[in-house]
PDB file of N, CA and C in Angstrom:
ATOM      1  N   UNK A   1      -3.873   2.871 -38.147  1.00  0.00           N
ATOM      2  CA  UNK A   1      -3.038   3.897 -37.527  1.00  0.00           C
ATOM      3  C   UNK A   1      -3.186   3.872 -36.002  1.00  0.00           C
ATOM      4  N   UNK A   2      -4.509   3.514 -35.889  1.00  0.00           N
ATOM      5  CA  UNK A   2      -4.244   3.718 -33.768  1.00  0.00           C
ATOM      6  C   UNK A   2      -4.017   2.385 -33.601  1.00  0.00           C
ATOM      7  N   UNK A   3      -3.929   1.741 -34.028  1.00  0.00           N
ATOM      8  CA  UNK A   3      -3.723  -0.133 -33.506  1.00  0.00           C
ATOM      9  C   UNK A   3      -2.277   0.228 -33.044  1.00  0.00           C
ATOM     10  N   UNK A   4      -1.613   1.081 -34.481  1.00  0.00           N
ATOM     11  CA  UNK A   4       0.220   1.409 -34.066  1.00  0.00           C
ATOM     12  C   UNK A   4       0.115   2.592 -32.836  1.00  0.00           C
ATOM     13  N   UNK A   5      -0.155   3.165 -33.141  1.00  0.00           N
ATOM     14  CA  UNK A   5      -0.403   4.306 -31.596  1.00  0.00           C
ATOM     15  C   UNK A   5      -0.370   3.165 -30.131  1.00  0.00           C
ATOM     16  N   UNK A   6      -1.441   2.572 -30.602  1.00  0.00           N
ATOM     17  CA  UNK A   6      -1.732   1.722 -28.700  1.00  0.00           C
ATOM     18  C   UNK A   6      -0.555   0.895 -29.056  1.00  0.00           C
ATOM     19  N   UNK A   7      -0.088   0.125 -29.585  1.00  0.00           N
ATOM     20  CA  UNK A   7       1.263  -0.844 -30.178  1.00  0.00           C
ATOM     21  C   UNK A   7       2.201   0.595 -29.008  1.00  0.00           C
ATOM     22  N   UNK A   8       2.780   1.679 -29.971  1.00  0.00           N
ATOM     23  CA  UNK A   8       3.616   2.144 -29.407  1.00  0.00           C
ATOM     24  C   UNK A   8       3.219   2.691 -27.829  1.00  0.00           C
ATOM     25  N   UNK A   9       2.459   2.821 -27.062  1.00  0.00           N
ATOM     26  CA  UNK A   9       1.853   3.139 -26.191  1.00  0.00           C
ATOM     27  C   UNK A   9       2.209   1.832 -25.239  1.00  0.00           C
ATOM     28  N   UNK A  10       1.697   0.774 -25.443  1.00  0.00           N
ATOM     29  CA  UNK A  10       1.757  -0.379 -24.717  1.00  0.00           C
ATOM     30  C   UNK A  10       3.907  -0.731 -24.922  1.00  0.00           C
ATOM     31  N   UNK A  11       4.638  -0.529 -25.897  1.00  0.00           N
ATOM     32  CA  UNK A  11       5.507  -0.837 -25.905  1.00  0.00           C
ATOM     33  C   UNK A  11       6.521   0.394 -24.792  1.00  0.00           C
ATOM     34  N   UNK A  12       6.018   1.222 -24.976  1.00  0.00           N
ATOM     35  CA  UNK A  12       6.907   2.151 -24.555  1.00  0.00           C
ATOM     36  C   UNK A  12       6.698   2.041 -22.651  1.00  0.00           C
ATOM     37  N   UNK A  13       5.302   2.030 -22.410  1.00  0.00           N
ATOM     38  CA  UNK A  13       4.991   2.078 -20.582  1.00  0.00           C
ATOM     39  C   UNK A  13       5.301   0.596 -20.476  1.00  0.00           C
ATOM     40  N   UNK A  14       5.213  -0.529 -20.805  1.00  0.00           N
ATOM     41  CA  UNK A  14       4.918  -1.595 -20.449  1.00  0.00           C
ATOM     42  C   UNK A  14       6.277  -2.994 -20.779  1.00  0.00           C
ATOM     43  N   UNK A  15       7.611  -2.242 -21.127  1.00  0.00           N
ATOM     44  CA  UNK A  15       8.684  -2.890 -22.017  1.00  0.00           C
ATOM     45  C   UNK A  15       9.436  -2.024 -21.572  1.00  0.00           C
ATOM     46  N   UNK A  16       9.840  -1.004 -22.578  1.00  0.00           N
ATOM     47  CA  UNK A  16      10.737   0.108 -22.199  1.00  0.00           C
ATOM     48  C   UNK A  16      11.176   0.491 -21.427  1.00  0.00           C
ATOM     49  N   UNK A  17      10.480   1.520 -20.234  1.00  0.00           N
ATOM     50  CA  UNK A  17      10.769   2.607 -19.395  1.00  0.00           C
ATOM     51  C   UNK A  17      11.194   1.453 -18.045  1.00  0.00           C
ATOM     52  N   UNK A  18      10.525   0.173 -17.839  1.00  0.00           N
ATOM     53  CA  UNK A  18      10.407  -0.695 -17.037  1.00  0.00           C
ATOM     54  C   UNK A  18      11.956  -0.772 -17.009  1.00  0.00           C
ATOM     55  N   UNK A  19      12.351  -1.630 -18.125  1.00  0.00           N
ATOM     56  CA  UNK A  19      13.765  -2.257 -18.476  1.00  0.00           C
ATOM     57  C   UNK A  19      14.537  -0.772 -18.178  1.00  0.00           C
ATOM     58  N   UNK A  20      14.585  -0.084 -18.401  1.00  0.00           N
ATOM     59  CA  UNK A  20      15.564   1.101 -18.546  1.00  0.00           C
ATOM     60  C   UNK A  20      16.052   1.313 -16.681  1.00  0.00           C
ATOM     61  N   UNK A  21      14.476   1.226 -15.723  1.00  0.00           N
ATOM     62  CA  UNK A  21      14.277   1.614 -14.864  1.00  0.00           C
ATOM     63  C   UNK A  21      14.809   0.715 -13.643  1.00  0.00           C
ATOM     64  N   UNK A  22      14.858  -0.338 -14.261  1.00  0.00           N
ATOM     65  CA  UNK A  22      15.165  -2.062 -13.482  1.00  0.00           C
ATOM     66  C   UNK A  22      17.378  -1.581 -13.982  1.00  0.00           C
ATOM     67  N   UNK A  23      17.650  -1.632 -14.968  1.00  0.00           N
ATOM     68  CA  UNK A  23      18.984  -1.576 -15.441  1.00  0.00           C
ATOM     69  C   UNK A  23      19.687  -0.360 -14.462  1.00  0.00           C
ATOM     70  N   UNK A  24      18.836   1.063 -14.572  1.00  0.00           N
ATOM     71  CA  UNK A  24      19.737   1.706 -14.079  1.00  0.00           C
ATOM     72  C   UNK A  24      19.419   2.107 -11.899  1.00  0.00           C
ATOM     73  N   UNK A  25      18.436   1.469 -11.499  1.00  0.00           N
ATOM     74  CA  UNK A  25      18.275   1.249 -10.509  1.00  0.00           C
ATOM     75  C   UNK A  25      19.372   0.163 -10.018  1.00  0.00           C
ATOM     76  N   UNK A  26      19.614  -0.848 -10.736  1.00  0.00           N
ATOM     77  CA  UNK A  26      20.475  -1.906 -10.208  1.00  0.00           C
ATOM     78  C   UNK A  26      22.250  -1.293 -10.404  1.00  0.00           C
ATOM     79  N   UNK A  27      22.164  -0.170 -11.443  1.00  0.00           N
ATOM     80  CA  UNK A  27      23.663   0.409 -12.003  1.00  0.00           C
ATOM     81  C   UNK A  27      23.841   1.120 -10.518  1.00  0.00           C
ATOM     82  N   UNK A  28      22.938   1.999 -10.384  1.00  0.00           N
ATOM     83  CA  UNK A  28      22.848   3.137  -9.207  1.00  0.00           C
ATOM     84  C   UNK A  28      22.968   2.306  -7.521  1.00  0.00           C
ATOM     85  N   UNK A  29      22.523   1.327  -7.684  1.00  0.00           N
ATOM     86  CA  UNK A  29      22.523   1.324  -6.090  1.00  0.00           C
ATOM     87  C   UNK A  29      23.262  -0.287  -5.170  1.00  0.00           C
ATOM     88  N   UNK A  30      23.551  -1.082  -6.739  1.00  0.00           N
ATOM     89  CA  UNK A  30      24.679  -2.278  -6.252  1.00  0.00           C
ATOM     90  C   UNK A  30      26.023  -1.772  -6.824  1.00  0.00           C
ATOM     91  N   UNK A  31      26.085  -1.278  -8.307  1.00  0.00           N
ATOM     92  CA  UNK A  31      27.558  -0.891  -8.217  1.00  0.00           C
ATOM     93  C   UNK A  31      27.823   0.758  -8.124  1.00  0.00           C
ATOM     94  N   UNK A  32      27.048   1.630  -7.503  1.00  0.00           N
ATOM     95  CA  UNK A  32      27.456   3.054  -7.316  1.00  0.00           C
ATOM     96  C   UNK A  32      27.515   3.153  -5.796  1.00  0.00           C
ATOM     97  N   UNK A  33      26.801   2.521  -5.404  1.00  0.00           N
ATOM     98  CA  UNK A  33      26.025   2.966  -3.651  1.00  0.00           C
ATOM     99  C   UNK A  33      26.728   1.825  -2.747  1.00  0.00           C
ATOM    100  N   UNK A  34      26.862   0.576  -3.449  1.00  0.00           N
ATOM    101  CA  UNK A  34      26.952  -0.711  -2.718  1.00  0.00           C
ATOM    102  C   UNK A  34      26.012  -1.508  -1.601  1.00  0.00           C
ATOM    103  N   UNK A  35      24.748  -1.171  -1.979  1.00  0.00           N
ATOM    104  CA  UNK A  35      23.963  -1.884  -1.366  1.00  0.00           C
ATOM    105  C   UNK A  35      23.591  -3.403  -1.695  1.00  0.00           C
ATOM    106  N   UNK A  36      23.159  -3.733  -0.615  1.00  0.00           N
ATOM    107  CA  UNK A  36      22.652  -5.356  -0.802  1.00  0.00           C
ATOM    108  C   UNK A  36      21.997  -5.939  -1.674  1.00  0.00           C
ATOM    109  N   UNK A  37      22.694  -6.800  -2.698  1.00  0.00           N
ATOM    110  CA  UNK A  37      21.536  -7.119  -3.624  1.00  0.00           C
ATOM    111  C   UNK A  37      19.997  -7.586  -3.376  1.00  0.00           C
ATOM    112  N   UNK A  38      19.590  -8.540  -2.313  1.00  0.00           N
ATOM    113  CA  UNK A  38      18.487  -8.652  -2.369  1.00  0.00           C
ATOM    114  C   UNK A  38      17.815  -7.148  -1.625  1.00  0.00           C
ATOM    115  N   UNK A  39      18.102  -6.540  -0.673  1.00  0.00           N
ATOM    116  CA  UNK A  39      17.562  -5.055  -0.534  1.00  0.00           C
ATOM    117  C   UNK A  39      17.103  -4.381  -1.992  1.00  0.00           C
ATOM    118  N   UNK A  40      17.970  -4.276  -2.937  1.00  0.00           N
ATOM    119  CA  UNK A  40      18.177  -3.612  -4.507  1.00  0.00           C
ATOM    120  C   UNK A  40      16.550  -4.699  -5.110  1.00  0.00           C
ATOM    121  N   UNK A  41      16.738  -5.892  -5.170  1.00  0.00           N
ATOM    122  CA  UNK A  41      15.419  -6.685  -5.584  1.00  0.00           C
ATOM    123  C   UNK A  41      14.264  -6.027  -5.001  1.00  0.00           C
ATOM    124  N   UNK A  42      14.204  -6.217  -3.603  1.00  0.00           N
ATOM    125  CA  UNK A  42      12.930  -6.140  -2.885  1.00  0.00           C
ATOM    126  C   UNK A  42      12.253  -4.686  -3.421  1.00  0.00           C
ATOM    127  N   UNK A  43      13.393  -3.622  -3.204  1.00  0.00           N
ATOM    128  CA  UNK A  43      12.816  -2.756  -3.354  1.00  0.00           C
ATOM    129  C   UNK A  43      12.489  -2.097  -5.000  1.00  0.00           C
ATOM    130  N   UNK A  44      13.224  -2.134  -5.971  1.00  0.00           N
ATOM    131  CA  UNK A  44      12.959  -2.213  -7.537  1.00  0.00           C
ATOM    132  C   UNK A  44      11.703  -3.077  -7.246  1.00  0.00           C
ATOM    133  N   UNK A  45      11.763  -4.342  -7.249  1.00  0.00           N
ATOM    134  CA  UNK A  45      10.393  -5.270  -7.726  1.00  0.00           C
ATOM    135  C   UNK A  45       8.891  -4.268  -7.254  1.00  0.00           C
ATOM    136  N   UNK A  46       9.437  -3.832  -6.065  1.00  0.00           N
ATOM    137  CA  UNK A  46       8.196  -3.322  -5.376  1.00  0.00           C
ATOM    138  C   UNK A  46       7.753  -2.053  -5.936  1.00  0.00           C
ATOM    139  N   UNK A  47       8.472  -1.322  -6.751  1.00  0.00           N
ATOM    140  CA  UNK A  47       8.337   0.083  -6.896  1.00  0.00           C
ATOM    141  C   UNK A  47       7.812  -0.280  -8.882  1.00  0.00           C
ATOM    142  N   UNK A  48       8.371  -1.076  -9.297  1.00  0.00           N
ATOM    143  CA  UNK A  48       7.748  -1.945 -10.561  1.00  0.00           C
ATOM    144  C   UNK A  48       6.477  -2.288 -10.322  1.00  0.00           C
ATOM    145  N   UNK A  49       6.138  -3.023  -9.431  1.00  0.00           N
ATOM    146  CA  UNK A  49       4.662  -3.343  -8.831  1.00  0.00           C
ATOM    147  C   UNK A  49       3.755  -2.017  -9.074  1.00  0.00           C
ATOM    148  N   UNK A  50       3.866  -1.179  -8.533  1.00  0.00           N
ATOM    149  CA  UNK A  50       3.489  -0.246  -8.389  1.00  0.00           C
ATOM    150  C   UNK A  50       3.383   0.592  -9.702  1.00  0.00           C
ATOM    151  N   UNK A  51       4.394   1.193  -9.911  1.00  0.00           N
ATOM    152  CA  UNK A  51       4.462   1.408 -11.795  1.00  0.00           C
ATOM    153  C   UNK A  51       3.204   0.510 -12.771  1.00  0.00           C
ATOM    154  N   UNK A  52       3.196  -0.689 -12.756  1.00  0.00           N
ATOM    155  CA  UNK A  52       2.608  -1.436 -13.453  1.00  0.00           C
ATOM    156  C   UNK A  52       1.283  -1.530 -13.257  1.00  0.00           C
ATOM    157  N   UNK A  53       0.606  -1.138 -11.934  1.00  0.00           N
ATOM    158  CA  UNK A  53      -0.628  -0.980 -11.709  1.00  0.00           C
ATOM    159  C   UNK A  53      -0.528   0.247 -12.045  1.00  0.00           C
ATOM    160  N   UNK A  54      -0.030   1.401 -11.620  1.00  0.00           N
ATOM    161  CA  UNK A  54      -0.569   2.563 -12.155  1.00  0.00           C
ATOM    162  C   UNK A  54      -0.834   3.343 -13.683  1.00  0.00           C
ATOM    163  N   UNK A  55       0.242   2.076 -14.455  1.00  0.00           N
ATOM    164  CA  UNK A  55       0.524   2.654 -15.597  1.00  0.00           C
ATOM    165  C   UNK A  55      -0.690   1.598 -16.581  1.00  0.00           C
ATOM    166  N   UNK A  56      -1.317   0.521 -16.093  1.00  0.00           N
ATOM    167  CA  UNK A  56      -2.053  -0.180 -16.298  1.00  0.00           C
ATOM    168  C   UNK A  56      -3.437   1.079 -16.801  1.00  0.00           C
ATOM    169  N   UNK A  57      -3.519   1.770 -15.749  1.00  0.00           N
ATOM    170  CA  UNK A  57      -4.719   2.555 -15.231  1.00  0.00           C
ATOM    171  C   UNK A  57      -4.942   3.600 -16.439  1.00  0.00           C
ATOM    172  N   UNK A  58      -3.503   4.471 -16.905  1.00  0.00           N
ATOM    173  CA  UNK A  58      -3.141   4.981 -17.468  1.00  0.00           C
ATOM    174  C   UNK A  58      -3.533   3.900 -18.989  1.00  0.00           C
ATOM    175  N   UNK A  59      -3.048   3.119 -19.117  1.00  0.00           N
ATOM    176  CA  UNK A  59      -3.195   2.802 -20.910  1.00  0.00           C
ATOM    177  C   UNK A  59      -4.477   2.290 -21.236  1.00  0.00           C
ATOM    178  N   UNK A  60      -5.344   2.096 -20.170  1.00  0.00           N
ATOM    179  CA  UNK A  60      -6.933   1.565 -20.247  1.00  0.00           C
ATOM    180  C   UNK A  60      -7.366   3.350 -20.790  1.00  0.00           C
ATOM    181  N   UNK A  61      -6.789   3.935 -20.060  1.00  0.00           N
ATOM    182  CA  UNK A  61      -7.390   5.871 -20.079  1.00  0.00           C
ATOM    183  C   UNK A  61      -7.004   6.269 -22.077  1.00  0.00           C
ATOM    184  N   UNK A  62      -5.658   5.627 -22.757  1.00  0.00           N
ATOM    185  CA  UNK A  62      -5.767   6.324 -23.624  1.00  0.00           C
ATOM    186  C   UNK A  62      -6.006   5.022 -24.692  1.00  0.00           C
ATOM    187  N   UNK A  63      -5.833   3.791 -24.594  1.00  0.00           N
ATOM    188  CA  UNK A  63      -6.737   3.216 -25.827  1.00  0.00           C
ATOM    189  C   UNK A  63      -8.280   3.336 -25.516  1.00  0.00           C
ATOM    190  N   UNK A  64      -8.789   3.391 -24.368  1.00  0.00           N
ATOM    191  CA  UNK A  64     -10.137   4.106 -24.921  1.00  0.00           C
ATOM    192  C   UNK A  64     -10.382   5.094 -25.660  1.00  0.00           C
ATOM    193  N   UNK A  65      -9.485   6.483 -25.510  1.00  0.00           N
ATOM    194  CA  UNK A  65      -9.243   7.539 -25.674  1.00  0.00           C
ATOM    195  C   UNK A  65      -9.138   7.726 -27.113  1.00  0.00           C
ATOM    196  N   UNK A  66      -7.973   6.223 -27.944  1.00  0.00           N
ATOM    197  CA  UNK A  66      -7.602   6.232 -29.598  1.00  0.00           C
ATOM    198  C   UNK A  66      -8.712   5.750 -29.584  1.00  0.00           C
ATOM    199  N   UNK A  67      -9.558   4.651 -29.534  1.00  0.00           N
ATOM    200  CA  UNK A  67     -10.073   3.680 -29.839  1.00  0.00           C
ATOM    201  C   UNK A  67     -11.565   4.754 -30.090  1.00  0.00           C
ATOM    202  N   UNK A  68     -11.920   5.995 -29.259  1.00  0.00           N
ATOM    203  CA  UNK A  68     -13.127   7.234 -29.667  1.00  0.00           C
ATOM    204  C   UNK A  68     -12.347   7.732 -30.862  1.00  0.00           C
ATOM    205  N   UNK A  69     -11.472   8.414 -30.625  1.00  0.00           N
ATOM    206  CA  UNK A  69     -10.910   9.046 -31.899  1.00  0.00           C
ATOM    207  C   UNK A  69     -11.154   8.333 -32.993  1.00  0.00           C
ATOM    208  N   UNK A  70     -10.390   7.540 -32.964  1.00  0.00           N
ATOM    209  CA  UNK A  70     -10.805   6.423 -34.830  1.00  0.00           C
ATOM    210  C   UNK A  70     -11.934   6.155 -34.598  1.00  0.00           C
ATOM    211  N   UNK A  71     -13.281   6.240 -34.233  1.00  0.00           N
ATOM    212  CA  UNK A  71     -14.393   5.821 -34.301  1.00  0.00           C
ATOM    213  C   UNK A  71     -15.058   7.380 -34.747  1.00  0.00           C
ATOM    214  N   UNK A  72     -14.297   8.545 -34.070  1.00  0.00           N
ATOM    215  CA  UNK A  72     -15.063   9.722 -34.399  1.00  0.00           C
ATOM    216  C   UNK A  72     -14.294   9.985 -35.954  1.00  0.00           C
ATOM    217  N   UNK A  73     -13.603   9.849 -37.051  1.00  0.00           N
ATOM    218  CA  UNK A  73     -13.025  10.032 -38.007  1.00  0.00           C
ATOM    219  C   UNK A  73     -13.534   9.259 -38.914  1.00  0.00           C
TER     220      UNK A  73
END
């Protein structure tokens, strides 16, 4: 049961929210705003960068977190 917990945990911060975030950043600001595509790169990639270390930080915090739980049960 927590193997699927961290499964959905790792799928959802690390797949998901990324792709959703990359799609509608590029919807919003090359075809709503009309900005420069490589401007639209530099700055998504960079703000992904960032996401990915922080959210890194974050999923070390809760599979330790499952990984006590199923050990305390």
């Amino acid at each position: 049961m927590m193997n699927r917990m961290t499964e959905l945990y790792f799928n959802g911060l690390f797949i998901v929210f990324p792709i959703l975030f990359l799609f509608s950043s590029f919807l919003w600001k090359i075809v709503i705003r009309s900005y420069d595509v490589f401007e639209v790169i530099t700055d998504t990639l960079s703000i992904i960068a960032i996401y990915y270390f922080l959210m890194s930080c974050v999923f070390i915090f809760l599979s330790n977190r499952t990984s006590k739980d199923g050990e305390n049960n």
